[in-house]
Structure formats: C-alpha cells, structure tokens
C-alpha atoms as a PDB file:
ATOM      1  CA  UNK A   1     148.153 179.161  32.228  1.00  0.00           C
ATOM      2  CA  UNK A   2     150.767 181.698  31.672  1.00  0.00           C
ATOM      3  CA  UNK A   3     154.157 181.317  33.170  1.00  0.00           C
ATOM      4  CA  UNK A   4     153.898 183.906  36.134  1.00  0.00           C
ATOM      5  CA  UNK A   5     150.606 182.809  37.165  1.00  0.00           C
ATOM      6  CA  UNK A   6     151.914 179.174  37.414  1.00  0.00           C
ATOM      7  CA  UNK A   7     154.892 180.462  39.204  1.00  0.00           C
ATOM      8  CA  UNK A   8     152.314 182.405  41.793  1.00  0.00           C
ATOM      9  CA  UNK A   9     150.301 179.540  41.749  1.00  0.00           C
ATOM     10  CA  UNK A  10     152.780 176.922  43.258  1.00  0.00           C
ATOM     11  CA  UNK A  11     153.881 179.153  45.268  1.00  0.00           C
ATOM     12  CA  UNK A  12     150.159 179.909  46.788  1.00  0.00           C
ATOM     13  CA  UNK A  13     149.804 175.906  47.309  1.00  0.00           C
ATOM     14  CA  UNK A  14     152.723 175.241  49.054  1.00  0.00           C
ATOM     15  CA  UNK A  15     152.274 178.345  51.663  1.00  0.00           C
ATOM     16  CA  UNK A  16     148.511 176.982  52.048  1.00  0.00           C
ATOM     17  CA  UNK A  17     149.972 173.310  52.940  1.00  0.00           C
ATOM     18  CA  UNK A  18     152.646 174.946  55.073  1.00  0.00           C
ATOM     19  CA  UNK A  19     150.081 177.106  57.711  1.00  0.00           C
ATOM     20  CA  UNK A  20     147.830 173.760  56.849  1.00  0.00           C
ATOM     21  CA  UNK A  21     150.230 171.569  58.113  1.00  0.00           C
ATOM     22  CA  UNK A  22     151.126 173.709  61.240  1.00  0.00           C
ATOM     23  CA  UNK A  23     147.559 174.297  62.005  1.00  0.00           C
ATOM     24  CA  UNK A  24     147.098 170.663  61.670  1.00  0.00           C
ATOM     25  CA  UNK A  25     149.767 169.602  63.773  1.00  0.00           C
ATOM     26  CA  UNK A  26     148.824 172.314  66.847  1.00  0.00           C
ATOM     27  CA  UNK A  27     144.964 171.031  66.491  1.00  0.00           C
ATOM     28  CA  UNK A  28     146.411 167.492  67.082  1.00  0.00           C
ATOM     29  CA  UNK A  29     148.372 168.464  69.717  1.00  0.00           C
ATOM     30  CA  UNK A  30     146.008 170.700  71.459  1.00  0.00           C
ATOM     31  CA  UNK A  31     143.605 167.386  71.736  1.00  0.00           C
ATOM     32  CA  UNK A  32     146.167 165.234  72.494  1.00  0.00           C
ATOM     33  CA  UNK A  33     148.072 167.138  75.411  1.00  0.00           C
ATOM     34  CA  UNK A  34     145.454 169.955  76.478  1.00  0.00           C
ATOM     35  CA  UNK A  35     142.919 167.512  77.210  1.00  0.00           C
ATOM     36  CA  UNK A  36     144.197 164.415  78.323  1.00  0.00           C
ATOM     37  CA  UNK A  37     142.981 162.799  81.662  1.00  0.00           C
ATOM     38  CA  UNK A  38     143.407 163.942  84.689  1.00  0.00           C
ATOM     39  CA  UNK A  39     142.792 166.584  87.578  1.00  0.00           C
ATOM     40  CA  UNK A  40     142.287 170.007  86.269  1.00  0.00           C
ATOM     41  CA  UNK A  41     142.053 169.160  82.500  1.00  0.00           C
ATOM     42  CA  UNK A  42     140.034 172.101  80.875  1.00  0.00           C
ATOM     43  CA  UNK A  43     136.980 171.846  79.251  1.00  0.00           C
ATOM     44  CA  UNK A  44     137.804 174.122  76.266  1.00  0.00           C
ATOM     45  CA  UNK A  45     140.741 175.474  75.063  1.00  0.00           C
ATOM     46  CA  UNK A  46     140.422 179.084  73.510  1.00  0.00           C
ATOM     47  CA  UNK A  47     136.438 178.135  73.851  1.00  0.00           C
ATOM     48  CA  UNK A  48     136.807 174.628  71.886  1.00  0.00           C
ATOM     49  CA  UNK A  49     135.530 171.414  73.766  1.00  0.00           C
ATOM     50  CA  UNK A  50     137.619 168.383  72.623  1.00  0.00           C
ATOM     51  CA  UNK A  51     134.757 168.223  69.647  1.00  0.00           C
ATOM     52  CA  UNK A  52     135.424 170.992  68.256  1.00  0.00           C
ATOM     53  CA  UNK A  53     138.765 170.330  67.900  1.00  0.00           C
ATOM     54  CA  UNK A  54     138.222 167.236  66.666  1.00  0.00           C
ATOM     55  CA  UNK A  55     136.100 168.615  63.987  1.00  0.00           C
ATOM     56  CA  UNK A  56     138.961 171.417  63.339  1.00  0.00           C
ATOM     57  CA  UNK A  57     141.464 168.817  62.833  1.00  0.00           C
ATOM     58  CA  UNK A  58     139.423 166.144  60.607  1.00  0.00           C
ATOM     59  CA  UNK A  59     138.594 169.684  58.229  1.00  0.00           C
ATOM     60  CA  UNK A  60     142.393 170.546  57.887  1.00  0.00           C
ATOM     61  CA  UNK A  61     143.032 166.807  57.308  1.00  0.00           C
ATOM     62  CA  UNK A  62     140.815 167.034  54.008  1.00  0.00           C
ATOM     63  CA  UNK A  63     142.194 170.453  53.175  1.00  0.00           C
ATOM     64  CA  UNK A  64     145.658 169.178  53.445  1.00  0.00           C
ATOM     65  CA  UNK A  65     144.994 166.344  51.294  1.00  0.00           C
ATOM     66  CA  UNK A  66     143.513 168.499  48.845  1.00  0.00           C
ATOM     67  CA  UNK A  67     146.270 170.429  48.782  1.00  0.00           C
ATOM     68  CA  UNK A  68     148.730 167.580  48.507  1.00  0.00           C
ATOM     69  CA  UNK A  69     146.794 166.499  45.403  1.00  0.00           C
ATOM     70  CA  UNK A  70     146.968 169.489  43.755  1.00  0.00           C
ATOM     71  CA  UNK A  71     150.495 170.206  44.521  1.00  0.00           C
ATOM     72  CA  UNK A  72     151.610 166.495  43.365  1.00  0.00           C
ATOM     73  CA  UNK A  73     149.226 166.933  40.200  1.00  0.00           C
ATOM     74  CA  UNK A  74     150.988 170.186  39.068  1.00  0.00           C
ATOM     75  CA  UNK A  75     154.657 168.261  39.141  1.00  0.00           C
ATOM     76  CA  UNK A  76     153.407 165.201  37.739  1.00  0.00           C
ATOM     77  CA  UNK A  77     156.083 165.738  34.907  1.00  0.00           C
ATOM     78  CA  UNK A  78     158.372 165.883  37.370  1.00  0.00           C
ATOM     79  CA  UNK A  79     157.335 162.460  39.160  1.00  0.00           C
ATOM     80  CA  UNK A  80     157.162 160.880  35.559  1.00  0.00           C
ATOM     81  CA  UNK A  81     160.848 161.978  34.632  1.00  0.00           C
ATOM     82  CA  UNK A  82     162.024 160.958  38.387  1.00  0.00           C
ATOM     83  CA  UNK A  83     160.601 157.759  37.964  1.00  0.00           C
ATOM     84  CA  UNK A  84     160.684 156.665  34.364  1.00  0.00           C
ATOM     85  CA  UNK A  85     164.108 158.229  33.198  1.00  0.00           C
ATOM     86  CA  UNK A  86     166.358 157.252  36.470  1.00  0.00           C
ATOM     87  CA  UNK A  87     165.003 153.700  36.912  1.00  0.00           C
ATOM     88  CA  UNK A  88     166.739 153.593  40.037  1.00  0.00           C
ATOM     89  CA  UNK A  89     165.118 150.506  42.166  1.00  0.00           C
ATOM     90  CA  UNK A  90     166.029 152.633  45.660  1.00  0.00           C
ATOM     91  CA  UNK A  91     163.610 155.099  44.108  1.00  0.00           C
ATOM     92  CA  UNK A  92     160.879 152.612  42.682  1.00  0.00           C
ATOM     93  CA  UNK A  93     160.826 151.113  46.389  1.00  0.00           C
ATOM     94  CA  UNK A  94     159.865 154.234  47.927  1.00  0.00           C
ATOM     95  CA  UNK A  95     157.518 155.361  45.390  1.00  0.00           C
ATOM     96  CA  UNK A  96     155.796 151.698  46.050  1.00  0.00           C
ATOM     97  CA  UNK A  97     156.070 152.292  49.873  1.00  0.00           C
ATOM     98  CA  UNK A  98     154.372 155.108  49.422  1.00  0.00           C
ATOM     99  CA  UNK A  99     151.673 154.475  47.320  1.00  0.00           C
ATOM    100  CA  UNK A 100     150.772 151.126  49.670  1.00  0.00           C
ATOM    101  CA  UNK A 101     150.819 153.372  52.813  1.00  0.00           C
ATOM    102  CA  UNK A 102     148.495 155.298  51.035  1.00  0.00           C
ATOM    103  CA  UNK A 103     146.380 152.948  49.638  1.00  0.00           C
ATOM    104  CA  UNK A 104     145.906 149.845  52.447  1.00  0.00           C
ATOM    105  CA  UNK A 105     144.289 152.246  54.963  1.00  0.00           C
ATOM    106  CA  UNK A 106     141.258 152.602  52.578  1.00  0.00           C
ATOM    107  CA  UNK A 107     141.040 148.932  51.705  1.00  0.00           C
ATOM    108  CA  UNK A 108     141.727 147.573  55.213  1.00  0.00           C
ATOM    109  CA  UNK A 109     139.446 145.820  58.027  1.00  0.00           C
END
C-alpha cells in the first residue's frame, strides 16, 4: 500500500469506529431507557420494537469489533515496540488485563 492510501485508510477506520461506537451506544440506550417497564412505554421507537433494536445493536457490536481488529492489526508495530522495547511492568499489566477481559468471556460458564 502506498503511503497516502494508508494515511486515508486509518483515517477511514477510525471515523467508521467513531459513528460505530455512537450508534452503538444510542442503540443501547434507546433499549435500555426507551423501553423499560412501566405505564406508557412505547412499542417502537422511530418504528423499531425492542427486537429490532436488539438486532441493530448485536450488528454494530460485530462491526465494531471488526473494526477494532483491523485498526489494532494496522498498528501492530506500534503495540510490538510499546510492549517489547519499554518493558515497563505498569504497561505489561494492562496489556494482560486486557487481553483476559477479552478472552474469559469466550471461555466462561
């Protein structure tokens, strides 16, 4: 890949995970606040039922992680210098934090 097109590139992921991320985070709070219990709780918001919504959220969930992939793939140098040149054990901790969070969801009960 040339330079520019790298440059554009990034740039293009990171917008994508920041109107991700805010669409993600309305969706969740749409479902949570919008239609909680209670006397004259709607049945659809902007013609969503809660479903929909749900279904709206769980696809910009994936998309997001997608993106995150991607975005932590293309600095991987970066991660690799970070982590193998400053051997700082503040650092270490929160890259092992990080990866359990990520990791004991999928292997849990």
């Amino acid at each position: 890949m040339s330079t520019p097109f790298r440059l554009w590139f990034d740039r293009g992921v990171n917008l994508a995970m920041l109107w991700t991320g805010s669409a993600l985070a309305g969706s969740g709070l749409v479902m949570e606040f919008r239609f909680e219990p209670g006397p004259g709780r709607p049945l659809t918001v902007w013609g969503l039922d809660w479903n929909a919504w749900a279904t709206l959220h769980y696809t910009l969930g994936l998309i997001m992680l997608g993106l995150i992939t991607i975005h932590v793939w293309r600095h991987r140098t970066w991660w690799k210098n970070v982590l193998c040149r400053q051997r700082s054990i503040a650092l270490i901790l929160v890259f092992i934090v990080a990866l359990c969070l990520l990791l004991v969801p999928m292997f849990g009960p």
